[in-house]
ModelCIF file with pLDDT and N, C-alpha, C, O atoms, coordinates in Angstrom:
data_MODEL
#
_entry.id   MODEL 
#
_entity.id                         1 
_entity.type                       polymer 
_entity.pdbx_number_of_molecules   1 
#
_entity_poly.entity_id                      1 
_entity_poly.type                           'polypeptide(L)' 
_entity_poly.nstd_linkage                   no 
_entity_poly.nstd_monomer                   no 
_entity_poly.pdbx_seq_one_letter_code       
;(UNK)(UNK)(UNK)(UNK)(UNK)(UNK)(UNK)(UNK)(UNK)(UNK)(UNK)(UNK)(UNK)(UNK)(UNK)(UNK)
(UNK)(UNK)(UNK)(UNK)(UNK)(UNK)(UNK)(UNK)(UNK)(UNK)(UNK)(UNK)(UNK)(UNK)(UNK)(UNK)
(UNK)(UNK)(UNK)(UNK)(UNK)(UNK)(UNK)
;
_entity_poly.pdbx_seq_one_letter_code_can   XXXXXXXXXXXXXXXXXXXXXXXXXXXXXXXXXXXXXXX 
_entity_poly.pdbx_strand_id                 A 
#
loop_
_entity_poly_seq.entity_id 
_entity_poly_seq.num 
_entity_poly_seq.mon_id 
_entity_poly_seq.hetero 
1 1  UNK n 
1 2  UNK n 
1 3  UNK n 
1 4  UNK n 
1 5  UNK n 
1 6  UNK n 
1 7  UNK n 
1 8  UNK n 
1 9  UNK n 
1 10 UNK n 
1 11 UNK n 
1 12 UNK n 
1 13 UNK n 
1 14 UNK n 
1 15 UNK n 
1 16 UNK n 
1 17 UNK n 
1 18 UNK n 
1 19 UNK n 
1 20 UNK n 
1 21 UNK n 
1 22 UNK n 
1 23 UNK n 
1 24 UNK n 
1 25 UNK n 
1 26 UNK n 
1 27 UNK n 
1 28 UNK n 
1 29 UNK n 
1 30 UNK n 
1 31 UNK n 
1 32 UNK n 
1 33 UNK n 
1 34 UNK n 
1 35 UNK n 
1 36 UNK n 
1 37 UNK n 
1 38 UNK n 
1 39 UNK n 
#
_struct_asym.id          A 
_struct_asym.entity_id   1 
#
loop_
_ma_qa_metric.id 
_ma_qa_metric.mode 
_ma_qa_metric.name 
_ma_qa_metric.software_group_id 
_ma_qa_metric.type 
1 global pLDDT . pLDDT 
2 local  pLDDT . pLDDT 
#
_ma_qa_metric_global.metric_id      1 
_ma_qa_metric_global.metric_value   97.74 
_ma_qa_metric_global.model_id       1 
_ma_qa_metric_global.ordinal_id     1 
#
loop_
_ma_qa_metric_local.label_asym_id 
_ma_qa_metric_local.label_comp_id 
_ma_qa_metric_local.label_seq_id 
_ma_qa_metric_local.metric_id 
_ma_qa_metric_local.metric_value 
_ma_qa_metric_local.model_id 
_ma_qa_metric_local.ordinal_id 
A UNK 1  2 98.00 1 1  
A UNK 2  2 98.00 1 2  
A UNK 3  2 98.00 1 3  
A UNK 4  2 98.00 1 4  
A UNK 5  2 97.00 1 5  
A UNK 6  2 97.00 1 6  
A UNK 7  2 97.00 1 7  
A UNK 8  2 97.00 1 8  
A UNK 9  2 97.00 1 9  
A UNK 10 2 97.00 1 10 
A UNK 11 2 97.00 1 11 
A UNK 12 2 98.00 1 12 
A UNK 13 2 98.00 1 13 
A UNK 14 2 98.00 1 14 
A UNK 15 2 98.00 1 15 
A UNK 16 2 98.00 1 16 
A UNK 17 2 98.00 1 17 
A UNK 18 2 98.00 1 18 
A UNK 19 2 98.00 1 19 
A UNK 20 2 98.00 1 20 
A UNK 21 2 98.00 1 21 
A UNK 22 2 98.00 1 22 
A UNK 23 2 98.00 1 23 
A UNK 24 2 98.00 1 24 
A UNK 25 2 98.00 1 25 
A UNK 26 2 98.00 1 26 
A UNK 27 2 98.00 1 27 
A UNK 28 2 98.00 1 28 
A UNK 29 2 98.00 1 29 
A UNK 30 2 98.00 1 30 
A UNK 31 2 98.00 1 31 
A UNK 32 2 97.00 1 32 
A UNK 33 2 97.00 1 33 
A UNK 34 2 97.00 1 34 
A UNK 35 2 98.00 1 35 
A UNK 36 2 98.00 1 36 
A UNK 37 2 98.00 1 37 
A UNK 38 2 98.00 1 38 
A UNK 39 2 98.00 1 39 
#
loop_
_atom_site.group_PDB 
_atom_site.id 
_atom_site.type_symbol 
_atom_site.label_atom_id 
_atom_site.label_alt_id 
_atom_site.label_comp_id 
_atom_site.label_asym_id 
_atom_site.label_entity_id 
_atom_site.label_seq_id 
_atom_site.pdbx_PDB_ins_code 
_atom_site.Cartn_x 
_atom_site.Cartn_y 
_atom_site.Cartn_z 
_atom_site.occupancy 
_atom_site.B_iso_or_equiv 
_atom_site.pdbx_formal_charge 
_atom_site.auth_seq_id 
_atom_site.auth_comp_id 
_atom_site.auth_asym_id 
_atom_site.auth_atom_id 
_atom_site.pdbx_PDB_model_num 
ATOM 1   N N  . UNK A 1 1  ? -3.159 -2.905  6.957   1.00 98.00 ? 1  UNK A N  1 
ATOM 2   C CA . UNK A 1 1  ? -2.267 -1.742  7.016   1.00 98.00 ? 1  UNK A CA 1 
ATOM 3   C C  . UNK A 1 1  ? -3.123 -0.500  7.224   1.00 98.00 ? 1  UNK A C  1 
ATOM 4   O O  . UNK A 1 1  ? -4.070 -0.304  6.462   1.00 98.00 ? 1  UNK A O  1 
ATOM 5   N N  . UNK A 1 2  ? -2.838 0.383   8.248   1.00 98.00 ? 2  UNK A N  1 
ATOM 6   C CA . UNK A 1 2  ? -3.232 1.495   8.501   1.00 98.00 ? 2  UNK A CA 1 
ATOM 7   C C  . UNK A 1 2  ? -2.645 2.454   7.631   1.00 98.00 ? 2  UNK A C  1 
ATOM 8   O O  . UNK A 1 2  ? -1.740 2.164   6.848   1.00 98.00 ? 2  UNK A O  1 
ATOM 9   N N  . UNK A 1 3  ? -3.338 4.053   7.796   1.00 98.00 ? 3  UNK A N  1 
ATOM 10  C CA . UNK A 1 3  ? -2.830 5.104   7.145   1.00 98.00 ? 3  UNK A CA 1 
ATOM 11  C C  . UNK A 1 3  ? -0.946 4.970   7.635   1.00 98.00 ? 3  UNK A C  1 
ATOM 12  O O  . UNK A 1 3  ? -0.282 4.533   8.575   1.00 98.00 ? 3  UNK A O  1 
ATOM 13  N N  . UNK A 1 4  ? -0.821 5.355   6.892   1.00 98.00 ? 4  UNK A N  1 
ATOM 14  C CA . UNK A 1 4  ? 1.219  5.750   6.800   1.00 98.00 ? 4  UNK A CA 1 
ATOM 15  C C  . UNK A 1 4  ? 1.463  7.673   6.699   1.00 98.00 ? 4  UNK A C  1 
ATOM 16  O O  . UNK A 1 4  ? 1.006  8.590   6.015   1.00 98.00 ? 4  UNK A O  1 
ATOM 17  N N  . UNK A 1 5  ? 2.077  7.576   7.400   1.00 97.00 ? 5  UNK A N  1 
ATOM 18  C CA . UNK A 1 5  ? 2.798  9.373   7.420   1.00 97.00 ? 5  UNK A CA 1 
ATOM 19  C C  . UNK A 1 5  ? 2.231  9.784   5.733   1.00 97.00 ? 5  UNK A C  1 
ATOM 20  O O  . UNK A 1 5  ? 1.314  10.578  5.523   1.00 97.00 ? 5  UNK A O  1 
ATOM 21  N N  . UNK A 1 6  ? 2.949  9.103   4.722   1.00 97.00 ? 6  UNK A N  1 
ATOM 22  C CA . UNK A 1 6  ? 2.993  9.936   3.571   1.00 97.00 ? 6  UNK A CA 1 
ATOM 23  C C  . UNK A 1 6  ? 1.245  9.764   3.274   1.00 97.00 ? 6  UNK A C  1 
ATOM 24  O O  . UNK A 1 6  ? 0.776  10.240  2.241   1.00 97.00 ? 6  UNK A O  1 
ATOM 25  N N  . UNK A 1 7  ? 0.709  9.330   3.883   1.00 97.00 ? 7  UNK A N  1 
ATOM 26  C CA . UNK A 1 7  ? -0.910 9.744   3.697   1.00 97.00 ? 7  UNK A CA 1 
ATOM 27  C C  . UNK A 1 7  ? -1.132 10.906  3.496   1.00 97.00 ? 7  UNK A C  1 
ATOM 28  O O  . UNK A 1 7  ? -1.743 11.339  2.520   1.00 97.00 ? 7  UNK A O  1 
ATOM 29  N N  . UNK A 1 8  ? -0.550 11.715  4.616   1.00 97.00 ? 8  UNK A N  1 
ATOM 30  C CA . UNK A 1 8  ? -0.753 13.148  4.400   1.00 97.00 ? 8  UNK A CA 1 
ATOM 31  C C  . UNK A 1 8  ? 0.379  13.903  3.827   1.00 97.00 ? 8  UNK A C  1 
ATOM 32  O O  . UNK A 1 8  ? 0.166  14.941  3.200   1.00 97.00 ? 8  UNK A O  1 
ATOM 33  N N  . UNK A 1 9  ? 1.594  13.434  4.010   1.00 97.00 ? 9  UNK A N  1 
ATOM 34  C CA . UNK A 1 9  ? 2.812  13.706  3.277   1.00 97.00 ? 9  UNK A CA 1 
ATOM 35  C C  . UNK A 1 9  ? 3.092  13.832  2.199   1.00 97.00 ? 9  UNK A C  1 
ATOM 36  O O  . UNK A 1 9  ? 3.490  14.927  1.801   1.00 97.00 ? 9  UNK A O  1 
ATOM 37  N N  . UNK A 1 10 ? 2.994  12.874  1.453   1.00 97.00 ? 10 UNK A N  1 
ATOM 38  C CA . UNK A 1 10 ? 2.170  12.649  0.093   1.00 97.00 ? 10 UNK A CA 1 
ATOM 39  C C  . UNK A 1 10 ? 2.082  14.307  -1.322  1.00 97.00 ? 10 UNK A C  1 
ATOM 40  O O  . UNK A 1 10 ? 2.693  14.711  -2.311  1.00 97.00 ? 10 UNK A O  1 
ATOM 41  N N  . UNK A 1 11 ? 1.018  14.644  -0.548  1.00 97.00 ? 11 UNK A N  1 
ATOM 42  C CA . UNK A 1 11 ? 0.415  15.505  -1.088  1.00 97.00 ? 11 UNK A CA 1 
ATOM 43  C C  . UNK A 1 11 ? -0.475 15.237  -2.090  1.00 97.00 ? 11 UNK A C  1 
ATOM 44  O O  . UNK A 1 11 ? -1.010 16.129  -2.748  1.00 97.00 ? 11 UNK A O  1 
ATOM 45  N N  . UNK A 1 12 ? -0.714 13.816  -2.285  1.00 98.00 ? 12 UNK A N  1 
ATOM 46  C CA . UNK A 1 12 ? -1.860 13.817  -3.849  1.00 98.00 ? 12 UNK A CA 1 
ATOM 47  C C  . UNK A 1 12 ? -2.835 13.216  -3.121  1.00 98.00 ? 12 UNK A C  1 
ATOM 48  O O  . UNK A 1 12 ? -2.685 12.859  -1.953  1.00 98.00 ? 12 UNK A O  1 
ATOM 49  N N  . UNK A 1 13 ? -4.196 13.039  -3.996  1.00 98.00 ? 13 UNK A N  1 
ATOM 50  C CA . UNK A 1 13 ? -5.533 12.881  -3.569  1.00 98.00 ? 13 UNK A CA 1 
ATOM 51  C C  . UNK A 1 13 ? -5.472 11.392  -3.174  1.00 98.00 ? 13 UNK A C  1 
ATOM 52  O O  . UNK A 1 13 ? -6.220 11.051  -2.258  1.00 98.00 ? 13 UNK A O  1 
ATOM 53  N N  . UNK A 1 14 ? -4.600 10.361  -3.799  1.00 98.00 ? 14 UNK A N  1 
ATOM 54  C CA . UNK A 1 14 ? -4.363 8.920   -4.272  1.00 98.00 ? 14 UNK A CA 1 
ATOM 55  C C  . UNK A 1 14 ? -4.324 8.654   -2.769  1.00 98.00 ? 14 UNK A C  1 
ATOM 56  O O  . UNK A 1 14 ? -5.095 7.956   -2.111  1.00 98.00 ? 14 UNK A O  1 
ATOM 57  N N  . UNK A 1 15 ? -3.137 9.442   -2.318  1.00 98.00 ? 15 UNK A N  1 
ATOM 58  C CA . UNK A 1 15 ? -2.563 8.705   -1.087  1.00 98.00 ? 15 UNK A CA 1 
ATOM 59  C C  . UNK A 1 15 ? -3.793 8.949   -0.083  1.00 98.00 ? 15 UNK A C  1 
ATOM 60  O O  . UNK A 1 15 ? -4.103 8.009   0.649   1.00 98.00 ? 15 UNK A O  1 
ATOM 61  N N  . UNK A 1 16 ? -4.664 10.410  0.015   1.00 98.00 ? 16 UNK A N  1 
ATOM 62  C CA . UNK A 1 16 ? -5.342 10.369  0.738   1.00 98.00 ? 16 UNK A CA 1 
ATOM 63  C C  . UNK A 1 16 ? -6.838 9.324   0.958   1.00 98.00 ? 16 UNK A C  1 
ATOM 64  O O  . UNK A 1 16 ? -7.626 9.283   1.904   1.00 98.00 ? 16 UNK A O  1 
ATOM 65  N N  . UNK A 1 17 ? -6.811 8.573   -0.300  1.00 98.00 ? 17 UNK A N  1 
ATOM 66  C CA . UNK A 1 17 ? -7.571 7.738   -0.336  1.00 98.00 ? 17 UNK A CA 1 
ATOM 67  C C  . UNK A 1 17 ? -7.157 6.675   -0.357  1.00 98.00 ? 17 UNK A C  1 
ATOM 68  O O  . UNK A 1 17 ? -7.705 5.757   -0.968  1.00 98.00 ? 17 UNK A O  1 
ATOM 69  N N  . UNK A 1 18 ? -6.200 6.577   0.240   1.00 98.00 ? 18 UNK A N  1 
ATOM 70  C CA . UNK A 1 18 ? -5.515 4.513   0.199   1.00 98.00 ? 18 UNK A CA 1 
ATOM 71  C C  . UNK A 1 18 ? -4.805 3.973   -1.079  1.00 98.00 ? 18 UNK A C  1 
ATOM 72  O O  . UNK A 1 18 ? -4.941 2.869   -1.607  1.00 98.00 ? 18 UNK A O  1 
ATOM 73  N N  . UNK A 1 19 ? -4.004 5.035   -1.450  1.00 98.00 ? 19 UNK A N  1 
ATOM 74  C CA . UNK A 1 19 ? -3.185 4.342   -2.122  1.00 98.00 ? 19 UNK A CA 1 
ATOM 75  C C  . UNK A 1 19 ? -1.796 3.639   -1.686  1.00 98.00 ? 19 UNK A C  1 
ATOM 76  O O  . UNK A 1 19 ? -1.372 2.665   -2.307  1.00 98.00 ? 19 UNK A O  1 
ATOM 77  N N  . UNK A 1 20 ? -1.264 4.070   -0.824  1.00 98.00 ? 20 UNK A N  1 
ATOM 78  C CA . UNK A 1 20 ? 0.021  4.057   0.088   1.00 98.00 ? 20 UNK A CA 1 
ATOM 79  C C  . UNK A 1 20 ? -0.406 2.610   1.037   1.00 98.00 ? 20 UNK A C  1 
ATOM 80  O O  . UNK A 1 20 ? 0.423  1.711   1.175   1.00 98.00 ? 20 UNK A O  1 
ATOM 81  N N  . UNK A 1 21 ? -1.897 2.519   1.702   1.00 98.00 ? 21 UNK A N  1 
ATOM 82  C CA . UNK A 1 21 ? -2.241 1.443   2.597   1.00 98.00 ? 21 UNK A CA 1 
ATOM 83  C C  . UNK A 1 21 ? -2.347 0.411   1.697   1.00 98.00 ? 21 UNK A C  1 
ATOM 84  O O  . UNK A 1 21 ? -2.058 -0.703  2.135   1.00 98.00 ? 21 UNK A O  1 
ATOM 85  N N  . UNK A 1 22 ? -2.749 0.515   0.344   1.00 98.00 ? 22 UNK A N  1 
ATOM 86  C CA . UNK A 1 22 ? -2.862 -0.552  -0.187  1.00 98.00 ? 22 UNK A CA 1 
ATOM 87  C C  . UNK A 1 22 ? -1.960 -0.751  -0.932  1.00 98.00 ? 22 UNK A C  1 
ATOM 88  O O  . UNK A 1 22 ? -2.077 -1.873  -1.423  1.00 98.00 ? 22 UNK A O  1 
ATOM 89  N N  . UNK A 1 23 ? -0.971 -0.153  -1.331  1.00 98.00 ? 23 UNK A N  1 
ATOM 90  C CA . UNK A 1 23 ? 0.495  -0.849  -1.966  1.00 98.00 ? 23 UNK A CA 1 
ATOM 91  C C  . UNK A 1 23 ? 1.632  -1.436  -0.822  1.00 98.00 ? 23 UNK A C  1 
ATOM 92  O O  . UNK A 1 23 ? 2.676  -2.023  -1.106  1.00 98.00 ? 23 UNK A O  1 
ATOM 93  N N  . UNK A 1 24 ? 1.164  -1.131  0.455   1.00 98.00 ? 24 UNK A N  1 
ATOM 94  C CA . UNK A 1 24 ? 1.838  -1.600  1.270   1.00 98.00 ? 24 UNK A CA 1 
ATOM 95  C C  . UNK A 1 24 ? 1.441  -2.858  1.501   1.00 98.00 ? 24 UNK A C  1 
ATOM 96  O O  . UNK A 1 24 ? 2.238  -3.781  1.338   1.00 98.00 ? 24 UNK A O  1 
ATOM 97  N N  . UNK A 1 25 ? -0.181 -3.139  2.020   1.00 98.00 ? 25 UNK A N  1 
ATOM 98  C CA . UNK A 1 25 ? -0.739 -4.372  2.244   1.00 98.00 ? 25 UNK A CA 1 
ATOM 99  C C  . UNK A 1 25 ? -0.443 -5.418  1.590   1.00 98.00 ? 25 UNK A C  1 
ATOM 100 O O  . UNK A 1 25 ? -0.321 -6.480  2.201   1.00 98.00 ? 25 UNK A O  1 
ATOM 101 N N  . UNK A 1 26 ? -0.223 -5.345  -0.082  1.00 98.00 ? 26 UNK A N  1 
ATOM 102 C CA . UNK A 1 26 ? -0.132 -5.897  -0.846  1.00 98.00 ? 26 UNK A CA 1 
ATOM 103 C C  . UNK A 1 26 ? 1.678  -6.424  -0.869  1.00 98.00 ? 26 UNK A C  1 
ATOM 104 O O  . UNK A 1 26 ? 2.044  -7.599  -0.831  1.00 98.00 ? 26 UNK A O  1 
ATOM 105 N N  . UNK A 1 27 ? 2.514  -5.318  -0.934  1.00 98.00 ? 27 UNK A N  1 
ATOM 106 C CA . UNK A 1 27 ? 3.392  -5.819  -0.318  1.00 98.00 ? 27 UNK A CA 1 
ATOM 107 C C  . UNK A 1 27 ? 4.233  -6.997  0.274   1.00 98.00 ? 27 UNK A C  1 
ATOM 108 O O  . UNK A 1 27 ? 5.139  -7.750  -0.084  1.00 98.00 ? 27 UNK A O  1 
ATOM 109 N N  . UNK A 1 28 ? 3.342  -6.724  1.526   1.00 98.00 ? 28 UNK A N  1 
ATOM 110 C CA . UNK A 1 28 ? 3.493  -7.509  2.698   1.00 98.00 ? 28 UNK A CA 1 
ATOM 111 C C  . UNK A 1 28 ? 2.576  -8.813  2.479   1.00 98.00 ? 28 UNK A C  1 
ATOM 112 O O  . UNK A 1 28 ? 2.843  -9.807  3.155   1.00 98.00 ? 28 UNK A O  1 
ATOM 113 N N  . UNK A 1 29 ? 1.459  -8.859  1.524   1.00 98.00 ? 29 UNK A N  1 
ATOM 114 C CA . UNK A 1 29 ? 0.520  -10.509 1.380   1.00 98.00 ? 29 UNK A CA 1 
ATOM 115 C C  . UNK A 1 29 ? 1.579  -11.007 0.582   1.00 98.00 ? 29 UNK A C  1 
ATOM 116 O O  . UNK A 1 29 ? 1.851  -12.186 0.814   1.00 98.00 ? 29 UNK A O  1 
ATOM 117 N N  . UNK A 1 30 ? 2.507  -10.243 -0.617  1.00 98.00 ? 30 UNK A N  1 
ATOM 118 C CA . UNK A 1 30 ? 2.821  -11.215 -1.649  1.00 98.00 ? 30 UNK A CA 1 
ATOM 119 C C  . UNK A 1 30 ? 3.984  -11.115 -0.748  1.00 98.00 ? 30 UNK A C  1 
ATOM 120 O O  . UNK A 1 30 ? 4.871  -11.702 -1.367  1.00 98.00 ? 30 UNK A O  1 
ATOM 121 N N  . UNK A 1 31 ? 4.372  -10.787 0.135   1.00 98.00 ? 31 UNK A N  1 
ATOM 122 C CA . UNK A 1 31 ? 5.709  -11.936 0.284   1.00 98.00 ? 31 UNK A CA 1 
ATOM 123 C C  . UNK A 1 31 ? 5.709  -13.368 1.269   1.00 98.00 ? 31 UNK A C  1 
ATOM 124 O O  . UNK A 1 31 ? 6.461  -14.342 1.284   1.00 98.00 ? 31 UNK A O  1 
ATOM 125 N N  . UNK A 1 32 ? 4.374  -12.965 2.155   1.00 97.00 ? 32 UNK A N  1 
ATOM 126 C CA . UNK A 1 32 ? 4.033  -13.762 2.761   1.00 97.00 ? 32 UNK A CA 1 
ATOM 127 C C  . UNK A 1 32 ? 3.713  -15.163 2.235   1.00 97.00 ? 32 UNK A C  1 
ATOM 128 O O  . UNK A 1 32 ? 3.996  -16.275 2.681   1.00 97.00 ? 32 UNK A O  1 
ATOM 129 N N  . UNK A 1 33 ? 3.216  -14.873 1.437   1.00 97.00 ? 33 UNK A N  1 
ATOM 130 C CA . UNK A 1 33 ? 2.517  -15.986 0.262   1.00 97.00 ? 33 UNK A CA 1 
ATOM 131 C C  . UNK A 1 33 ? 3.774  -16.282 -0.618  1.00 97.00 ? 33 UNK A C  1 
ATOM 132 O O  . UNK A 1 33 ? 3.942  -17.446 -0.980  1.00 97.00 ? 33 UNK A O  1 
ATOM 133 N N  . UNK A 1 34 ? 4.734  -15.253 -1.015  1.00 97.00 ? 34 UNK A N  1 
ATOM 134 C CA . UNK A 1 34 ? 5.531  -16.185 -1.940  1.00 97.00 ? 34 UNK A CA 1 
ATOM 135 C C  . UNK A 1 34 ? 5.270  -15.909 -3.421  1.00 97.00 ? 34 UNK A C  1 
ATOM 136 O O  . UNK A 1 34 ? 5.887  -16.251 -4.430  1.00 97.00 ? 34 UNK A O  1 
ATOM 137 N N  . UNK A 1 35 ? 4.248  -15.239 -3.252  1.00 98.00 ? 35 UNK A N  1 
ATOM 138 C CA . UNK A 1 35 ? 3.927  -14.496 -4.842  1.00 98.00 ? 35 UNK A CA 1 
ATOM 139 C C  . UNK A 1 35 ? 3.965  -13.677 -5.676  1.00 98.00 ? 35 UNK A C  1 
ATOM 140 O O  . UNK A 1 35 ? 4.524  -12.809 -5.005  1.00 98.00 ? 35 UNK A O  1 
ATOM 141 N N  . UNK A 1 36 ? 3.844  -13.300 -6.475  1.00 98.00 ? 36 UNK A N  1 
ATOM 142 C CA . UNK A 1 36 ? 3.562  -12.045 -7.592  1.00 98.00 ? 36 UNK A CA 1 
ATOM 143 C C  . UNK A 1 36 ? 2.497  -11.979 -7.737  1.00 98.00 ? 36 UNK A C  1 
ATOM 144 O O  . UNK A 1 36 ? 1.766  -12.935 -7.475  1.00 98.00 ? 36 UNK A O  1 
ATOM 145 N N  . UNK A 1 37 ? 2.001  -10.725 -8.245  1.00 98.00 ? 37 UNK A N  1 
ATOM 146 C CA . UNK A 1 37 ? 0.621  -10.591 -8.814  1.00 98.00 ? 37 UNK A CA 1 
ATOM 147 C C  . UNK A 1 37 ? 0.706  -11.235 -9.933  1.00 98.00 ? 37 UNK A C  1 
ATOM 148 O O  . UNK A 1 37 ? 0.068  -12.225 -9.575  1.00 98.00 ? 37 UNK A O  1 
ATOM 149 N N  . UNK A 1 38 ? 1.014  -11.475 -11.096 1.00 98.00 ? 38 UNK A N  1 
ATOM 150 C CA . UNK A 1 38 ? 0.788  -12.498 -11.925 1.00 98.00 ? 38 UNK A CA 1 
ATOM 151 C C  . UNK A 1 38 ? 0.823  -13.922 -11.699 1.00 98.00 ? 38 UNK A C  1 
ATOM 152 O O  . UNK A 1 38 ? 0.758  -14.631 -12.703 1.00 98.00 ? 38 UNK A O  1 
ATOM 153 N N  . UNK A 1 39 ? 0.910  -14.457 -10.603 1.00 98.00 ? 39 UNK A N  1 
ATOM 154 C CA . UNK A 1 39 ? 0.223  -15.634 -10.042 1.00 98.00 ? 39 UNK A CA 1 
ATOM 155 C C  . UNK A 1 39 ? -1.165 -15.770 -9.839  1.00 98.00 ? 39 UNK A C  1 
ATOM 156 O O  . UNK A 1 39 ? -1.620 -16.808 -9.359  1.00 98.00 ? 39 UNK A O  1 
#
């Protein structure tokens, strides 16, 4: 997952450092997979 609009949209430091790419990525693995993070 690449940067997303609210990267800069956002407005907090989080998003500008990958917080948004990586709650998305994650996302998109656990449904692929079928999982939760507590798996």
């Amino acid at each position: 997952v690449t940067d997303l609009a609210s990267t800069f949209t956002a407005g907090t430091a989080a998003a500008l450092v990958g917080f948004d790419m990586t709650k998305e990525a994650g996302r998109q693995v656990f449904e692929q997979a079928g999982l939760g993070i507590d798996d």
